[in-house]
Protein backbone atom coordinates (compact mmCIF):
# COMPACT_ATOMS: atom_id res chain seq x y z
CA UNK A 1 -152.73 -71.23 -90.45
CA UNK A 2 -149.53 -68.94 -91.47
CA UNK A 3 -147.01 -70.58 -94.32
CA UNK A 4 -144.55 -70.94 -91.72
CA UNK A 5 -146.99 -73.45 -89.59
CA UNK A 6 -148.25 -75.16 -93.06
CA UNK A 7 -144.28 -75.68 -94.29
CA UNK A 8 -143.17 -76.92 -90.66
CA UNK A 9 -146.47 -79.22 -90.96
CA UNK A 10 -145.11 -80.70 -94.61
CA UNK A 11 -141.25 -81.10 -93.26
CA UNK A 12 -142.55 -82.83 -90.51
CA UNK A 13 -145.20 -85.26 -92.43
CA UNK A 14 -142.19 -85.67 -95.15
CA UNK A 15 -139.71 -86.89 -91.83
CA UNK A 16 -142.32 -89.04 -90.38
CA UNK A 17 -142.42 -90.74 -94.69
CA UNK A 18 -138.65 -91.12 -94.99
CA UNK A 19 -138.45 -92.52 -91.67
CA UNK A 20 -141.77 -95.11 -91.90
CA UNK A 21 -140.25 -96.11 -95.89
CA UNK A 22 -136.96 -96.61 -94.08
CA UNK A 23 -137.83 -98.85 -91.70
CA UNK A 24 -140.00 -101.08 -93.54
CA UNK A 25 -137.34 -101.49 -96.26
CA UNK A 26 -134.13 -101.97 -93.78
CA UNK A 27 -136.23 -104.35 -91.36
CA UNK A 28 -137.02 -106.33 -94.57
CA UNK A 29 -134.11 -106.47 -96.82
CA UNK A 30 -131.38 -104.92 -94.78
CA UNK A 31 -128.98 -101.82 -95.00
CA UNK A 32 -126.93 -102.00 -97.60
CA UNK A 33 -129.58 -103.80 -99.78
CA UNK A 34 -131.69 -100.82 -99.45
CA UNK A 35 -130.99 -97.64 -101.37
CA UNK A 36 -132.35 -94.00 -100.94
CA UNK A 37 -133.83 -94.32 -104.27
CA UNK A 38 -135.92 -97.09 -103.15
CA UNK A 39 -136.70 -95.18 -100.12
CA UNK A 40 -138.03 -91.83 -101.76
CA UNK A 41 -139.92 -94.18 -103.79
CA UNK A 42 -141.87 -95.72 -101.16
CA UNK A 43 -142.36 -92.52 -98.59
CA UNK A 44 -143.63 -90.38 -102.16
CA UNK A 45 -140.95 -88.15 -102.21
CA UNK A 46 -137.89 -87.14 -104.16
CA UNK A 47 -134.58 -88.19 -103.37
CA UNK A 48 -133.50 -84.17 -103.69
CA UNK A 49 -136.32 -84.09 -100.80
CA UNK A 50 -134.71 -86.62 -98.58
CA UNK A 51 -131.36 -84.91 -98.74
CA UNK A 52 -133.58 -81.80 -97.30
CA UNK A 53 -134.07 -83.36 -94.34
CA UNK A 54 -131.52 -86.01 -93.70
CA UNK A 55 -127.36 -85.60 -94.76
CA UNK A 56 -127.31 -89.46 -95.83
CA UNK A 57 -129.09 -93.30 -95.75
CA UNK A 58 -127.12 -93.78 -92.25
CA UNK A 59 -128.66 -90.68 -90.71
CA UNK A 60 -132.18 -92.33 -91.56
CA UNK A 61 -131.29 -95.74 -89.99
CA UNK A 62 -129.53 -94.31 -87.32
CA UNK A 63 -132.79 -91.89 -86.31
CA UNK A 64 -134.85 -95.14 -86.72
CA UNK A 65 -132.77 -96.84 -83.91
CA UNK A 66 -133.00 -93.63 -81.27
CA UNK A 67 -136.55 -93.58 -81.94
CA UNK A 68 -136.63 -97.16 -81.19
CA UNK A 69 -134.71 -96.34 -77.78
CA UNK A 70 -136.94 -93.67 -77.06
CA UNK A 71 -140.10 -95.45 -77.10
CA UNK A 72 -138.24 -98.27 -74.65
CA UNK A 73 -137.48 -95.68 -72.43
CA UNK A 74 -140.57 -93.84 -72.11
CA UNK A 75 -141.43 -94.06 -68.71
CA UNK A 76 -145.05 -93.77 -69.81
CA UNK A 77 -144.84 -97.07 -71.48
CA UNK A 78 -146.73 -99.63 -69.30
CA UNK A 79 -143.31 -102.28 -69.10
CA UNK A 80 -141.62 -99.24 -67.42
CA UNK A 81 -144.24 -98.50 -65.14
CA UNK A 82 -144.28 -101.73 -64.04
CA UNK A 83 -140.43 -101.38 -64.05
CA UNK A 84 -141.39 -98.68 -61.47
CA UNK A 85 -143.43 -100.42 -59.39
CA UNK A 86 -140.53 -102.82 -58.54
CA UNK A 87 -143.07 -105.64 -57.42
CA UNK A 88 -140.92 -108.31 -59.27
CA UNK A 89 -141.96 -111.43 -58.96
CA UNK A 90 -145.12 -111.33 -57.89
CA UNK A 91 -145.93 -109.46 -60.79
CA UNK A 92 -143.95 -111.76 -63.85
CA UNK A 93 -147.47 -112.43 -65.53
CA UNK A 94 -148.40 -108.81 -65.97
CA UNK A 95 -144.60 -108.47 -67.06
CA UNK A 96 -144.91 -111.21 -69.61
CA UNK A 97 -148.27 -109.35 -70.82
CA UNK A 98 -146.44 -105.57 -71.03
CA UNK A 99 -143.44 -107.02 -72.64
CA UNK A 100 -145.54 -109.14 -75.62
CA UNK A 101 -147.36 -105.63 -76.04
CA UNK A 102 -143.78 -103.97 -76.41
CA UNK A 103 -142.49 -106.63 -79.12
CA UNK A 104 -145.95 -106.72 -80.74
CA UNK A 105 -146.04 -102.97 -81.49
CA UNK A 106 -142.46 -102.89 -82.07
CA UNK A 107 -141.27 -106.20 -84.75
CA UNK A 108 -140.10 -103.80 -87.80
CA UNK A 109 -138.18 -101.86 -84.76
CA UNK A 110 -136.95 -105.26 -83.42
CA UNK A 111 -135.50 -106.44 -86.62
CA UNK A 112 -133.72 -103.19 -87.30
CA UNK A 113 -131.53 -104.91 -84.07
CA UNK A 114 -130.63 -107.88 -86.04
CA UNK A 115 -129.99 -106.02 -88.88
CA UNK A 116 -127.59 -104.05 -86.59
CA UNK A 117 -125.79 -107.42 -85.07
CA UNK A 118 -125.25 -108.72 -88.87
CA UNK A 119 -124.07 -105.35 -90.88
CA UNK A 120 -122.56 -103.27 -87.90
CA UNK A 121 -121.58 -105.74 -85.30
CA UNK A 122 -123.69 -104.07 -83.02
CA UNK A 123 -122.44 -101.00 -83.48
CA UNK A 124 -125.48 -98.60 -82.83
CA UNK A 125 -127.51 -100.76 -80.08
CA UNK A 126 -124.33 -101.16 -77.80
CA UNK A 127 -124.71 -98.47 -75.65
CA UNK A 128 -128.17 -99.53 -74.74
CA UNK A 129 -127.40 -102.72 -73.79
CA UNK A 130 -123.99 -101.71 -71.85
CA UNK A 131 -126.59 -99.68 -69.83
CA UNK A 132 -129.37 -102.29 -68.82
CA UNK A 133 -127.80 -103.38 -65.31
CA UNK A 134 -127.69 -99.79 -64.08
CA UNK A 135 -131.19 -99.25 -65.05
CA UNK A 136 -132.52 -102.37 -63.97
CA UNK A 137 -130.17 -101.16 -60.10
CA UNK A 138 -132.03 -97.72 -60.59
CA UNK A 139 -135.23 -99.55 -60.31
CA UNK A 140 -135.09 -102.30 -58.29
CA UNK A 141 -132.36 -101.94 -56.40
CA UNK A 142 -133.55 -100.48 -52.93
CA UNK A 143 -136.91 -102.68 -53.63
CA UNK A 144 -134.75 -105.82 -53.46
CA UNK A 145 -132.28 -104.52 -50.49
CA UNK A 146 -134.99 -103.87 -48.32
CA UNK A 147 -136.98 -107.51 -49.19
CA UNK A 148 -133.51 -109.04 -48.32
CA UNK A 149 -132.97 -107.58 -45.06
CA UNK A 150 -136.80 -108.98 -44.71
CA UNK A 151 -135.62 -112.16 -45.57
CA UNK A 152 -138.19 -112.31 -48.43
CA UNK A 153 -135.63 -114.29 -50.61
CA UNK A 154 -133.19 -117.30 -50.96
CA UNK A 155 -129.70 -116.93 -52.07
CA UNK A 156 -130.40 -116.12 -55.53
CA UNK A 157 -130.11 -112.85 -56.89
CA UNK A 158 -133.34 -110.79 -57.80
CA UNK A 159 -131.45 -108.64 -59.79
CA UNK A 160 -130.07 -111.35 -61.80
CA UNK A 161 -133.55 -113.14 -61.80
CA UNK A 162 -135.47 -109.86 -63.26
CA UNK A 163 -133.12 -109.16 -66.03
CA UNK A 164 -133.01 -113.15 -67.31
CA UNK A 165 -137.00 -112.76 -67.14
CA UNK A 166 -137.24 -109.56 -68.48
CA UNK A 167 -134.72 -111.01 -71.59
CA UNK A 168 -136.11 -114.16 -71.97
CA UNK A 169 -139.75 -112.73 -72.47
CA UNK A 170 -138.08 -110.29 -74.68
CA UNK A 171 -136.40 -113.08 -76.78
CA UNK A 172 -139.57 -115.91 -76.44
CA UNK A 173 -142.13 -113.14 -78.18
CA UNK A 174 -139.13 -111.75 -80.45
CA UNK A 175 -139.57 -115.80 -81.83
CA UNK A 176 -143.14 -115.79 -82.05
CA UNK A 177 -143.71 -112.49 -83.33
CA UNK A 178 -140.86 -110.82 -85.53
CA UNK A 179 -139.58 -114.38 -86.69
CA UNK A 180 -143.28 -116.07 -87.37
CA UNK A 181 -142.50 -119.62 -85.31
CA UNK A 182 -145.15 -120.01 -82.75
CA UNK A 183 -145.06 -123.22 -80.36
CA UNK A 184 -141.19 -123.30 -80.84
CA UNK A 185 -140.94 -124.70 -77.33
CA UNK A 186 -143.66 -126.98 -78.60
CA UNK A 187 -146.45 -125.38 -76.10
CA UNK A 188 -148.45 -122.46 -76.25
CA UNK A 189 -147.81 -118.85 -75.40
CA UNK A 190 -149.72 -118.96 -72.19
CA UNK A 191 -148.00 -122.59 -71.61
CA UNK A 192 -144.44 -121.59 -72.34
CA UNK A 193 -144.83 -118.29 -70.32
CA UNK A 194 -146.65 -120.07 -67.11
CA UNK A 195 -143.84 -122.50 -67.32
CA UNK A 196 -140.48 -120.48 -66.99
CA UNK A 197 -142.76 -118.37 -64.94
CA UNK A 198 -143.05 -121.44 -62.46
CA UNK A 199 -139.33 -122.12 -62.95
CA UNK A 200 -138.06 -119.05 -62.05
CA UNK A 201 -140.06 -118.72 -59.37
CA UNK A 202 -139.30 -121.70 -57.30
CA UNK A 203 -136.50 -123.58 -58.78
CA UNK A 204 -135.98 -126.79 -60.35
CA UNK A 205 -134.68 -128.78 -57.45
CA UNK A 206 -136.36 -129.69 -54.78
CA UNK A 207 -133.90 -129.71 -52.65
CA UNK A 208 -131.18 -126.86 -52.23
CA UNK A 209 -127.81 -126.98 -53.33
CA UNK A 210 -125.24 -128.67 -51.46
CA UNK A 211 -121.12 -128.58 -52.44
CA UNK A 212 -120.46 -128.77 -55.95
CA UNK A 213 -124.01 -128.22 -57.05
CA UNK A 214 -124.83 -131.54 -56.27
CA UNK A 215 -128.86 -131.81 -54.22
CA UNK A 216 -128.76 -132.66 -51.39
CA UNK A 217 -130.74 -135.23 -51.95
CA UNK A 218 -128.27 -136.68 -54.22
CA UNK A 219 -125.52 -136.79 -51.75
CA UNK A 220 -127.76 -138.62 -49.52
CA UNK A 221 -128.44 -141.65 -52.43
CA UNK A 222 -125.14 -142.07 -53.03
C-alpha cells in the first residue's frame, strides 16, 4: 500500500468520524447546542483536524442531510424498488414492511429532519419534499393511467392514495421508532398497519358519495 492510498484511507476514516460524532450529537441535542469541540471529542480527533476536512459545523450537518437524501434515493434500496414495481395497492403490506426497514435503519437520520423544521424552518429538507409528487408521477404515473383506462379503479386518485400511504407509514414508524411511543393508536404495529391498510383500500362508507358528501344511504333515511 503506497502513502498516498494509506493517507486517502485515514482522510476518509477521519470523514466517516466527524460525520458519525455529528449526527449522534445534532439528532440528540440539536444544532446550535452542539459545538465542534464536542464533536472532535467524540469522533477522536482534533478540532484543527475537522477544519481539514470540513470549512465549518454547517458543512458537517449539511453533508449529514445529503447523505440522508442519498440513501432515500438509492434505487437499490428495497422501498424504491418496490417504488419501481408500481404494483400499488396490492402491494401496501410489503410497502409498510420496506418503509419500517427505512425508518428503522435511519432514526438518528430522521431526527436530523426535526431538528431542521425547529432551527432552520426547513430550510435544508425543502427541496426534497417540493420534489416528491414528480417522483411519485415518474413512477407510477403510466402504471395508474393504464389501470384507469382498465377501469381498475373508482374515482379516487391513486396518486393521491400512494403518497398519503407512503407518508403515513413514514410518520406511524417515525412515532414508534425515533420518538419511543409504541401502541399510540392504542393497537399494535401489525394492527394499526392492517387497519389503515383496510381503510385505504376500500373506503369507509359503504355506500358512495352522493351531493355534498352526504352517503347515499343517508339521503335515503332522511
Amino acid at each position: 500500500m503506497t502513502p498516498r492510498v494509506r493517507q486517502e484511507e485515514k482522510s476518509e476514516a477521519s470523514v466517516a468520524a466527524v460525520l458519525d460524532a455529528g449526527l449522534a450529537l445534532f439528532s440528540t441535542q440539536g444544532y446550535r447546542a452542539t459545538t465542534l469541540r464536542e464533536i472532535a471529542a467524540r469522533a477522536g480527533l482534533s478540532v484543527g483536524n475537522i477544519y481539514h476536512h470540513f470549512p465549518d459545523k454547517h458543512a458537517i450537518y449539511q453533508r449529514l442531510i445529503e447523505r440522508y437524501w442519498e440513501r432515500l434515493l438509492d434505487p437499490e434500496l428495497p422501498l424504491n424498488k418496490l417504488f419501481a414495481r408500481a404494483e400499488f395497492p396490492e402491494d401496501l403490506e410489503a410497502m409498510a414492511a420496506a418503509i419500517s426497514e427505512v425508518v428503522g435503519d435511519n432514526t438518528a437520520q430522521i431526527l436530523l429532519i426535526y431538528v431542521d423544521i425547529i432551527e432552520f424552518q426547513g430550510e435544508h429538507i425543502r427541496a426534497f419534499y417540493e420534489g416528491m409528487a414528480k417522483r411519485f408521477a415518474g413512477a407510477y404515473g403510466q402504471r395508474f393511467t393504464e389501470r384507469k383506462k382498465a377501469g381498475e379503479f373508482g374515482d379516487a386518485d391513486p396518486m393521491t392514495a400512494v403518497m398519503v400511504a407512503t407518508r403515513w407509514l413514514f410518520y406511524f414508524y417515525t412515532v414508534e421508532k425515533c420518538f419511543g411511543v409504541p401502541l399510540h393508536l392504542g393497537m399494535t404495529s401489525k394492527q394499526a398497519t392492517t387497519e389503515f391498510i383496510r381503510l385505504l383500500r376500500y373506503g369507509l362508507l359503504r355506500d358512495r358519495p352522493g351531493d355534498g358528501g352526504r352517503p347515499r344511504s343517508a339521503e335515503k333515511r332522511r
